[in-house]
PDB file of N, CA and C in Angstrom:
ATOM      1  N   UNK A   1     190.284 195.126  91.397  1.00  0.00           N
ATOM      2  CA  UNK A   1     190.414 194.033  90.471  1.00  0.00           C
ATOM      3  C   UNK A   1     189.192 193.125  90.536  1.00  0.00           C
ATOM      4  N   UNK A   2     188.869 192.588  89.599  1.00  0.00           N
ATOM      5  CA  UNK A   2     187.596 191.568  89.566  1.00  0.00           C
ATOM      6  C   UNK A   2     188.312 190.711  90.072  1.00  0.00           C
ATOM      7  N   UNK A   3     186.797 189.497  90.964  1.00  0.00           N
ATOM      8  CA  UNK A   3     187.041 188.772  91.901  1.00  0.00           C
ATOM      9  C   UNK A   3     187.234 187.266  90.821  1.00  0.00           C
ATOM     10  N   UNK A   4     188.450 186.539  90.888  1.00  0.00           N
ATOM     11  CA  UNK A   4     188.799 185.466  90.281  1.00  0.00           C
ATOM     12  C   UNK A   4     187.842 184.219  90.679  1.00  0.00           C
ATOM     13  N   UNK A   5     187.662 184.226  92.048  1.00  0.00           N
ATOM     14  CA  UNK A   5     187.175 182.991  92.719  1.00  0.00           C
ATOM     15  C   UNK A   5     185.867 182.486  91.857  1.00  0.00           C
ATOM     16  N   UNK A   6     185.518 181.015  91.404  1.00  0.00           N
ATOM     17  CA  UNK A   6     184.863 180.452  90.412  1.00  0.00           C
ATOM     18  C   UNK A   6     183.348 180.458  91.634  1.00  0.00           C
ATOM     19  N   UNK A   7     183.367 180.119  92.547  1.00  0.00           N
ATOM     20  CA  UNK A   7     182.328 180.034  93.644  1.00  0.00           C
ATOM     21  C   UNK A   7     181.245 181.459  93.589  1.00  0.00           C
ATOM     22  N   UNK A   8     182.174 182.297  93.369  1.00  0.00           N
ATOM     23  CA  UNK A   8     181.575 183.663  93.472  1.00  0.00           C
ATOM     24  C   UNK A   8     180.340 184.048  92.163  1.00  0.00           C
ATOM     25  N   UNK A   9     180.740 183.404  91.003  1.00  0.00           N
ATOM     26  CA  UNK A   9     179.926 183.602  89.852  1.00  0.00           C
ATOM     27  C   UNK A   9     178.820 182.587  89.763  1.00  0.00           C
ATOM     28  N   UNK A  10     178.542 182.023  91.037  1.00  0.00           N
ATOM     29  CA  UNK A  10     176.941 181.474  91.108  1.00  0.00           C
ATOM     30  C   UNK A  10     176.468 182.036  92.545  1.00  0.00           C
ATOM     31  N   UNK A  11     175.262 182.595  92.317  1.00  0.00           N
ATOM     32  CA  UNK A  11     174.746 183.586  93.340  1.00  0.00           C
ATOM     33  C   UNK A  11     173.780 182.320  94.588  1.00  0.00           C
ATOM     34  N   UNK A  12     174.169 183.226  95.321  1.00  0.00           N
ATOM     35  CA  UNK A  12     173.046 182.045  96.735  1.00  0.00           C
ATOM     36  C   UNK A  12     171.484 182.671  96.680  1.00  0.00           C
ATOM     37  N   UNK A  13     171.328 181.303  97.000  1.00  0.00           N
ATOM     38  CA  UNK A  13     169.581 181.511  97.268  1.00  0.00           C
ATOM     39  C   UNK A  13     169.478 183.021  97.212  1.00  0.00           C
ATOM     40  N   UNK A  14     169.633 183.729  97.721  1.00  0.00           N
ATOM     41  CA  UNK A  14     169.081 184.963  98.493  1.00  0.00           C
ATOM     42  C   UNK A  14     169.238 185.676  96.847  1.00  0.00           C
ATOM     43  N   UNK A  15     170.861 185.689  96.752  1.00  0.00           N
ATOM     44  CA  UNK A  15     170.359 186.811  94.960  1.00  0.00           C
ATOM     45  C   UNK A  15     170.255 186.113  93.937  1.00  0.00           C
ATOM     46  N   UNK A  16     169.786 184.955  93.901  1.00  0.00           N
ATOM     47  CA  UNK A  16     168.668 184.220  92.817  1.00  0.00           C
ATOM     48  C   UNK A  16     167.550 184.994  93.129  1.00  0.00           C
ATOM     49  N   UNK A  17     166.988 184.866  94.385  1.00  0.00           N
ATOM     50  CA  UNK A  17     165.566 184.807  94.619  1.00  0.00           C
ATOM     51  C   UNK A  17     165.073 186.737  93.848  1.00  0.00           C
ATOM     52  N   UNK A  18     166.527 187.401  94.350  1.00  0.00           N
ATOM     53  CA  UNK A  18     166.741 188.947  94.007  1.00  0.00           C
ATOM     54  C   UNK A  18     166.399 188.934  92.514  1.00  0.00           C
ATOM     55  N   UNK A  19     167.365 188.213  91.786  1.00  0.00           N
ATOM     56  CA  UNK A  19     167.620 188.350  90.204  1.00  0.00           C
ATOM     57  C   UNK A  19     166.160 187.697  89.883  1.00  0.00           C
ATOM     58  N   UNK A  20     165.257 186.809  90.443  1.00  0.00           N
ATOM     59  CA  UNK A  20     164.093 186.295  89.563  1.00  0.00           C
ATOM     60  C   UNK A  20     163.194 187.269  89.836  1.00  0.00           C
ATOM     61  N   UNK A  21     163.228 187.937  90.913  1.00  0.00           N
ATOM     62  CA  UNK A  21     162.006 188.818  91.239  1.00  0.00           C
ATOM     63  C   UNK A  21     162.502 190.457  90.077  1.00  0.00           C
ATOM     64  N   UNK A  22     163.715 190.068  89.787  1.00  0.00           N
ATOM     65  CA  UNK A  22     164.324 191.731  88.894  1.00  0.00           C
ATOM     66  C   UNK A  22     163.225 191.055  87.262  1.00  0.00           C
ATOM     67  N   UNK A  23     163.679 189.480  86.966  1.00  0.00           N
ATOM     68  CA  UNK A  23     163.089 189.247  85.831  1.00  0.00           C
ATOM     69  C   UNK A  23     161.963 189.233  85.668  1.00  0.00           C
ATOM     70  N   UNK A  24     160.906 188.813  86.779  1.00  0.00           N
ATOM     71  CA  UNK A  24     159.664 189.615  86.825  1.00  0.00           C
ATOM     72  C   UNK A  24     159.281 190.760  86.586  1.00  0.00           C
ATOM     73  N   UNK A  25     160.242 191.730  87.260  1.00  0.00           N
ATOM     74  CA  UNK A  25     159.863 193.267  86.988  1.00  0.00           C
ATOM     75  C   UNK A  25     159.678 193.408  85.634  1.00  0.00           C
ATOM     76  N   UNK A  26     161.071 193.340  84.864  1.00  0.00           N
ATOM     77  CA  UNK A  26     161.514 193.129  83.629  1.00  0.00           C
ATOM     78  C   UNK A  26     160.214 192.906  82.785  1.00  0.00           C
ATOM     79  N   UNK A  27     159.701 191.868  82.895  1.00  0.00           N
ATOM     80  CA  UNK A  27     158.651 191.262  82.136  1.00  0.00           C
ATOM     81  C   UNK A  27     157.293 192.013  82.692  1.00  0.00           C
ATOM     82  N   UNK A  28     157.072 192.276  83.343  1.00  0.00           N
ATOM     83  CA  UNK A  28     155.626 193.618  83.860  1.00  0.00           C
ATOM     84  C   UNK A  28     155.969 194.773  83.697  1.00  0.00           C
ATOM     85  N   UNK A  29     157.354 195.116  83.840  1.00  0.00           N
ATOM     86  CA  UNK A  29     157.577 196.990  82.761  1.00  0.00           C
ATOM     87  C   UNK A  29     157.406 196.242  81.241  1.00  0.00           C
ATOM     88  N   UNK A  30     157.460 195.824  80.893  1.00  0.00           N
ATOM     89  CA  UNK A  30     157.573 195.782  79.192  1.00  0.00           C
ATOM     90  C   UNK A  30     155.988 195.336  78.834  1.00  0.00           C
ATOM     91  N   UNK A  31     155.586 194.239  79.601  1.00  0.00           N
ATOM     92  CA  UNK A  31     153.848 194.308  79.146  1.00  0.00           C
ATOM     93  C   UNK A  31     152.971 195.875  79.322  1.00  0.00           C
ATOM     94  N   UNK A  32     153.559 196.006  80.507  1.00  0.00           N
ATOM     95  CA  UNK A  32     153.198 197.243  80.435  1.00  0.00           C
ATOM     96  C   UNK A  32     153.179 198.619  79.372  1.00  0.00           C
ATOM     97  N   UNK A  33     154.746 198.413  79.063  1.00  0.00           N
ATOM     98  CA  UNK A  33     155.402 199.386  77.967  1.00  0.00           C
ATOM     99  C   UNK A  33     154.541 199.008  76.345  1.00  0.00           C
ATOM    100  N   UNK A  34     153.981 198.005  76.257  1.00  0.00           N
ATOM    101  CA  UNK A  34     153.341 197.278  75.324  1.00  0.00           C
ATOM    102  C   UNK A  34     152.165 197.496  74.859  1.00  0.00           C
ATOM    103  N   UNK A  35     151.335 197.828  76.360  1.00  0.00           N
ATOM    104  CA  UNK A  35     149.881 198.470  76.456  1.00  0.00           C
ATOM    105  C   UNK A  35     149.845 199.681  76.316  1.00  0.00           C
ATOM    106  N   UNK A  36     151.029 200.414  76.736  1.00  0.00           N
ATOM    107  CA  UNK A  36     151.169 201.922  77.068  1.00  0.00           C
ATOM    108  C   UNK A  36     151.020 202.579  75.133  1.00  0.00           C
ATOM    109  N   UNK A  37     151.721 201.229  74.916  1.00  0.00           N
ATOM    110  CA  UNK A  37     152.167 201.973  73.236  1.00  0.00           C
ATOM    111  C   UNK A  37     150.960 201.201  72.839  1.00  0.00           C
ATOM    112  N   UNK A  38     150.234 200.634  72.692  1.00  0.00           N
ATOM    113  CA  UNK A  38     149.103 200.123  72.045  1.00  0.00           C
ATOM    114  C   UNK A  38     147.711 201.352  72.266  1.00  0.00           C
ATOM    115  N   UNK A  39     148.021 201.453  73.528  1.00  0.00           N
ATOM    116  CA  UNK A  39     146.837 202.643  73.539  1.00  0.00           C
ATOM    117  C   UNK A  39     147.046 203.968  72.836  1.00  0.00           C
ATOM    118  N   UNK A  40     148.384 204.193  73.244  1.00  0.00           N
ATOM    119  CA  UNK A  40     148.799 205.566  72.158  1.00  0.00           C
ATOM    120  C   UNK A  40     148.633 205.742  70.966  1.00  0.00           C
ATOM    121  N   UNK A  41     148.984 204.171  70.013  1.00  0.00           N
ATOM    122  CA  UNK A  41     148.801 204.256  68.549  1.00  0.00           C
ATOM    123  C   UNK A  41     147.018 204.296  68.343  1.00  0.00           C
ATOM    124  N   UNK A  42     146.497 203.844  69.405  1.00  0.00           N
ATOM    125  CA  UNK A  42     145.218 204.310  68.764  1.00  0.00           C
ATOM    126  C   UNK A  42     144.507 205.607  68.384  1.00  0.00           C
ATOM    127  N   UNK A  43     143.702 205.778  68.198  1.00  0.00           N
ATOM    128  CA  UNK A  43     143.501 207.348  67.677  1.00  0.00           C
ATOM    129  C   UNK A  43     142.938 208.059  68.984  1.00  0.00           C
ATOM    130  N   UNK A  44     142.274 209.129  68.997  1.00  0.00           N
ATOM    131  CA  UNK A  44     142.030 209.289  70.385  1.00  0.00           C
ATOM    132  C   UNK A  44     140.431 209.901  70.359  1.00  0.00           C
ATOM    133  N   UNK A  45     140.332 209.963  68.972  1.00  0.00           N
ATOM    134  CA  UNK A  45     138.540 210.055  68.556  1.00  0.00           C
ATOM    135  C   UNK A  45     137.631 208.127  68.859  1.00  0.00           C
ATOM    136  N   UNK A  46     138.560 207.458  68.852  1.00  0.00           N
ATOM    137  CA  UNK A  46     138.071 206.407  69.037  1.00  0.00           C
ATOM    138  C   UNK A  46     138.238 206.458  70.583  1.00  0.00           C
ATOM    139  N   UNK A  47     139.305 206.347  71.263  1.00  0.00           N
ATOM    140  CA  UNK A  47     139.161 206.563  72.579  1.00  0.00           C
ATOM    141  C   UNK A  47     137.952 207.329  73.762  1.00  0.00           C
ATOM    142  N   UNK A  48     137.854 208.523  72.660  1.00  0.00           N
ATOM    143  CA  UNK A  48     136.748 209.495  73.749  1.00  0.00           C
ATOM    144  C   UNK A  48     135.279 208.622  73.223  1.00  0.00           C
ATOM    145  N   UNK A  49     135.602 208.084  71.971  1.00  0.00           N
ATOM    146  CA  UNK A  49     134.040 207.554  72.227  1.00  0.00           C
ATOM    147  C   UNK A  49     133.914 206.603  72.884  1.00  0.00           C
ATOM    148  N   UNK A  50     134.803 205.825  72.954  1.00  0.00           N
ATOM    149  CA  UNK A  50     134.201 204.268  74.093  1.00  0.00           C
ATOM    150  C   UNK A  50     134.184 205.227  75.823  1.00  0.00           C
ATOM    151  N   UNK A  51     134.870 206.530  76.002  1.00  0.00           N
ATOM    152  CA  UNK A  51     134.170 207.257  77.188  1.00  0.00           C
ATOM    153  C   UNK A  51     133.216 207.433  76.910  1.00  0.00           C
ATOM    154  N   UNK A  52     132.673 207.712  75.930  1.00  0.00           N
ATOM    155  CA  UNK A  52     131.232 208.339  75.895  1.00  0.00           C
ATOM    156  C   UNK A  52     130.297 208.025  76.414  1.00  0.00           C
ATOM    157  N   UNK A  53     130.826 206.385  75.727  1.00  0.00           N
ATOM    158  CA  UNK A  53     129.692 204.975  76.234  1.00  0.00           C
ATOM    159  C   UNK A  53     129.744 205.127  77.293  1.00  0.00           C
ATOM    160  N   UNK A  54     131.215 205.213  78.128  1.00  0.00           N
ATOM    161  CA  UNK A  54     130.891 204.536  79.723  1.00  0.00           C
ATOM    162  C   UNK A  54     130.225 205.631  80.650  1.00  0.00           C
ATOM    163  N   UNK A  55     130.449 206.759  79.835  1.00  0.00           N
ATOM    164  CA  UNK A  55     129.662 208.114  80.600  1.00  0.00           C
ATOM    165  C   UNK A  55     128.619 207.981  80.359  1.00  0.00           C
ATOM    166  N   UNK A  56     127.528 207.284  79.472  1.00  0.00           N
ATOM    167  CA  UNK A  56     126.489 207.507  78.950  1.00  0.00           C
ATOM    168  C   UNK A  56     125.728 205.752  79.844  1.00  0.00           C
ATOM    169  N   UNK A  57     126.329 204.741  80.089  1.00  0.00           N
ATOM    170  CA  UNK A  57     126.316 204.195  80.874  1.00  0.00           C
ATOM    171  C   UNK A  57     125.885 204.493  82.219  1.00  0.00           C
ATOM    172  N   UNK A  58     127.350 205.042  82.776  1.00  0.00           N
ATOM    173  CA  UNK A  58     127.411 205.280  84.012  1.00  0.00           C
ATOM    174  C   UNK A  58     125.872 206.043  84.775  1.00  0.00           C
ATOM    175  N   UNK A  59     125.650 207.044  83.933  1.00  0.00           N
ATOM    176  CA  UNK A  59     124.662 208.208  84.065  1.00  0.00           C
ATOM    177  C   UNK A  59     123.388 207.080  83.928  1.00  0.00           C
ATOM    178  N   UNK A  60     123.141 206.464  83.502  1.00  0.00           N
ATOM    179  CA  UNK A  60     121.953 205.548  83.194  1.00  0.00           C
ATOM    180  C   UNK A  60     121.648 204.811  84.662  1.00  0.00           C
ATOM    181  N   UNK A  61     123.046 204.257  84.869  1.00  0.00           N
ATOM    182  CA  UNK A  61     122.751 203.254  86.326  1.00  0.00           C
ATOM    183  C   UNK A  61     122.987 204.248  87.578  1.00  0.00           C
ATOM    184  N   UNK A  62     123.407 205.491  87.260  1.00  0.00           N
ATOM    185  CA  UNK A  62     123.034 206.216  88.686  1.00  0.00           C
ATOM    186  C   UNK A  62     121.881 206.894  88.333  1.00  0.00           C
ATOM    187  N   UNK A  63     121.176 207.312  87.294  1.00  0.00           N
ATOM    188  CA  UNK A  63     119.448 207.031  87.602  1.00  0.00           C
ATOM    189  C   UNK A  63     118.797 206.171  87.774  1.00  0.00           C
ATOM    190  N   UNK A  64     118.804 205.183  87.266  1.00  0.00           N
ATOM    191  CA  UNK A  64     118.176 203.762  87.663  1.00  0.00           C
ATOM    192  C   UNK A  64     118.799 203.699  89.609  1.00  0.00           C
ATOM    193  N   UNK A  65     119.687 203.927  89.968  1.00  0.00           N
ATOM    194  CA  UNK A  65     119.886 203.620  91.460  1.00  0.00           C
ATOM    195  C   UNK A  65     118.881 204.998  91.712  1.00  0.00           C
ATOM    196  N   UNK A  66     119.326 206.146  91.798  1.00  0.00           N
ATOM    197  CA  UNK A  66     118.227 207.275  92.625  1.00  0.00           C
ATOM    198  C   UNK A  66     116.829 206.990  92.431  1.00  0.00           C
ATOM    199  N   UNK A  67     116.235 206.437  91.173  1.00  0.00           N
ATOM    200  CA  UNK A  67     114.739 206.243  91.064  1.00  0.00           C
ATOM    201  C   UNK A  67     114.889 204.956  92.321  1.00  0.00           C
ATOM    202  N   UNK A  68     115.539 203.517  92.181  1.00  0.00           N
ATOM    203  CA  UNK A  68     115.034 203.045  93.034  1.00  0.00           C
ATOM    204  C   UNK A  68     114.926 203.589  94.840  1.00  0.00           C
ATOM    205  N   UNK A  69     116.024 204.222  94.852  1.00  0.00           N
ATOM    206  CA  UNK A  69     115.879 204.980  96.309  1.00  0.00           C
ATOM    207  C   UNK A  69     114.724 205.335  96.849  1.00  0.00           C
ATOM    208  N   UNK A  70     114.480 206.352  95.722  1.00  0.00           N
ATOM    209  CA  UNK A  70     113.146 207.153  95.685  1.00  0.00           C
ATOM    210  C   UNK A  70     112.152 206.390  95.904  1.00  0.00           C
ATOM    211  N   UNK A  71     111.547 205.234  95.552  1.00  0.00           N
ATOM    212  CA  UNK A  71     110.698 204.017  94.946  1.00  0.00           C
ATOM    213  C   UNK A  71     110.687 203.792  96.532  1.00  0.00           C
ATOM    214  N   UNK A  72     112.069 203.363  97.245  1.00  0.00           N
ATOM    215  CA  UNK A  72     111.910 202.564  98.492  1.00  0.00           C
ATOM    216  C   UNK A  72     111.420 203.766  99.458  1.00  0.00           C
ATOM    217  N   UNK A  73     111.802 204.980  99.806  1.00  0.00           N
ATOM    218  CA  UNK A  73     111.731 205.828 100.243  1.00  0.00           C
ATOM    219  C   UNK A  73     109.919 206.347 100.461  1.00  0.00           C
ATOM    220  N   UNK A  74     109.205 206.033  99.211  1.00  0.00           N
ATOM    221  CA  UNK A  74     108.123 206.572  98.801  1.00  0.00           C
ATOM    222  C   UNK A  74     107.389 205.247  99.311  1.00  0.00           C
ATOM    223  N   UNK A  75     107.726 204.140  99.185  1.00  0.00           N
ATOM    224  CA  UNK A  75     107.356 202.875  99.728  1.00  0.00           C
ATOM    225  C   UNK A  75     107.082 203.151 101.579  1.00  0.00           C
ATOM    226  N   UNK A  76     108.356 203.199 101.988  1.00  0.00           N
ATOM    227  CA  UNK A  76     108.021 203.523 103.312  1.00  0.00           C
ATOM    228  C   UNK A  76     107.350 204.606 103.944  1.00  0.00           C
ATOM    229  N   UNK A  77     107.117 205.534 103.375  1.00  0.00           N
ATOM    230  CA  UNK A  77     105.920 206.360 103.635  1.00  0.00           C
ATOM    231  C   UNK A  77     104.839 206.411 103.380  1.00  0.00           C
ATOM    232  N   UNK A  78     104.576 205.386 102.481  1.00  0.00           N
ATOM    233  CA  UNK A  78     103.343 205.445 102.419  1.00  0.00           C
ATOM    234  C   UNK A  78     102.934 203.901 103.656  1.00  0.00           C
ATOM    235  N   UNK A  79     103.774 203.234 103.333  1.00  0.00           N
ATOM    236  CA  UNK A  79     103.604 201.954 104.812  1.00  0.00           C
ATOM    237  C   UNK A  79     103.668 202.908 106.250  1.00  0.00           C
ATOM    238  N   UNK A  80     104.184 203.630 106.022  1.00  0.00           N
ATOM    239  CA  UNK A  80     104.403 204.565 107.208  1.00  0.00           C
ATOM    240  C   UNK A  80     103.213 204.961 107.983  1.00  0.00           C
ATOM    241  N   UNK A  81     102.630 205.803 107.005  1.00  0.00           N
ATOM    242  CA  UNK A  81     101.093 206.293 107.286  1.00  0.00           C
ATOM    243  C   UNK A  81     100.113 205.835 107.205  1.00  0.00           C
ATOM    244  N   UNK A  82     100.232 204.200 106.525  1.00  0.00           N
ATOM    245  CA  UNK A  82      99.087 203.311 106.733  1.00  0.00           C
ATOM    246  C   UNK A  82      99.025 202.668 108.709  1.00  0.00           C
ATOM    247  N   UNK A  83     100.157 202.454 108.594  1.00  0.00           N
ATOM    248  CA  UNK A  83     100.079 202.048 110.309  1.00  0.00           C
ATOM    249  C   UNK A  83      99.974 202.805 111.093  1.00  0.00           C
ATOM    250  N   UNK A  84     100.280 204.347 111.015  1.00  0.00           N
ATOM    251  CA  UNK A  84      99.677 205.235 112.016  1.00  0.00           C
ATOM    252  C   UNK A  84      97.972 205.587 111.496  1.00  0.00           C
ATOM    253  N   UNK A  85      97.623 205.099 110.523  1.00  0.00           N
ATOM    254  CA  UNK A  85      96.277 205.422 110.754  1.00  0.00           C
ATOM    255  C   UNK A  85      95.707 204.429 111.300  1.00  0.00           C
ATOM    256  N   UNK A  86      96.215 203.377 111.493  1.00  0.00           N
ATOM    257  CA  UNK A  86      95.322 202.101 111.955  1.00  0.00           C
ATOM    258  C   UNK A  86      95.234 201.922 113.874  1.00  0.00           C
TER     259      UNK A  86
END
């Protein structure tokens, strides 16, 4: 039988604190569910191209990092062999 007692239908600290952290969830699955469907309705020819960019990006600044390597690398050898000739 359901519990009559009027005390019982307000929750203590403890499953408030339960039920606000559930309405949080609540509200971060659905932003979520929001983005999930926003990205889907987009097309997915538009999608692979903004990869394109970031691939075409990405590839840019990991040559720009190996040339400078190289740069420092080529730096210290040549400082290298100036002080053993001296």
């Amino acid at each position: 039988m359901a519990d009559l007692n009027p005390s019982a239908a307000i929750p203590s600290p403890l499953e408030q604190e339960v039920l606000d952290e559930y309405a949080l969830l609540l509200a971060n699955l659905n932003k979520l569910s929001s983005q999930l469907n926003s990205l889907a309705d987009r097309p997915t020819a538009e999608v692979l191209d903004g990869l394109r960019m970031l691939e075409r990006k990405t590839s840019l600044v990991c040559t720009l990092l190996k040339a400078s390597v190289y740069s420092i690398v080529l730096q210290q050898q040549i400082y290298g062999g100036e002080e053993g000739e001296e």
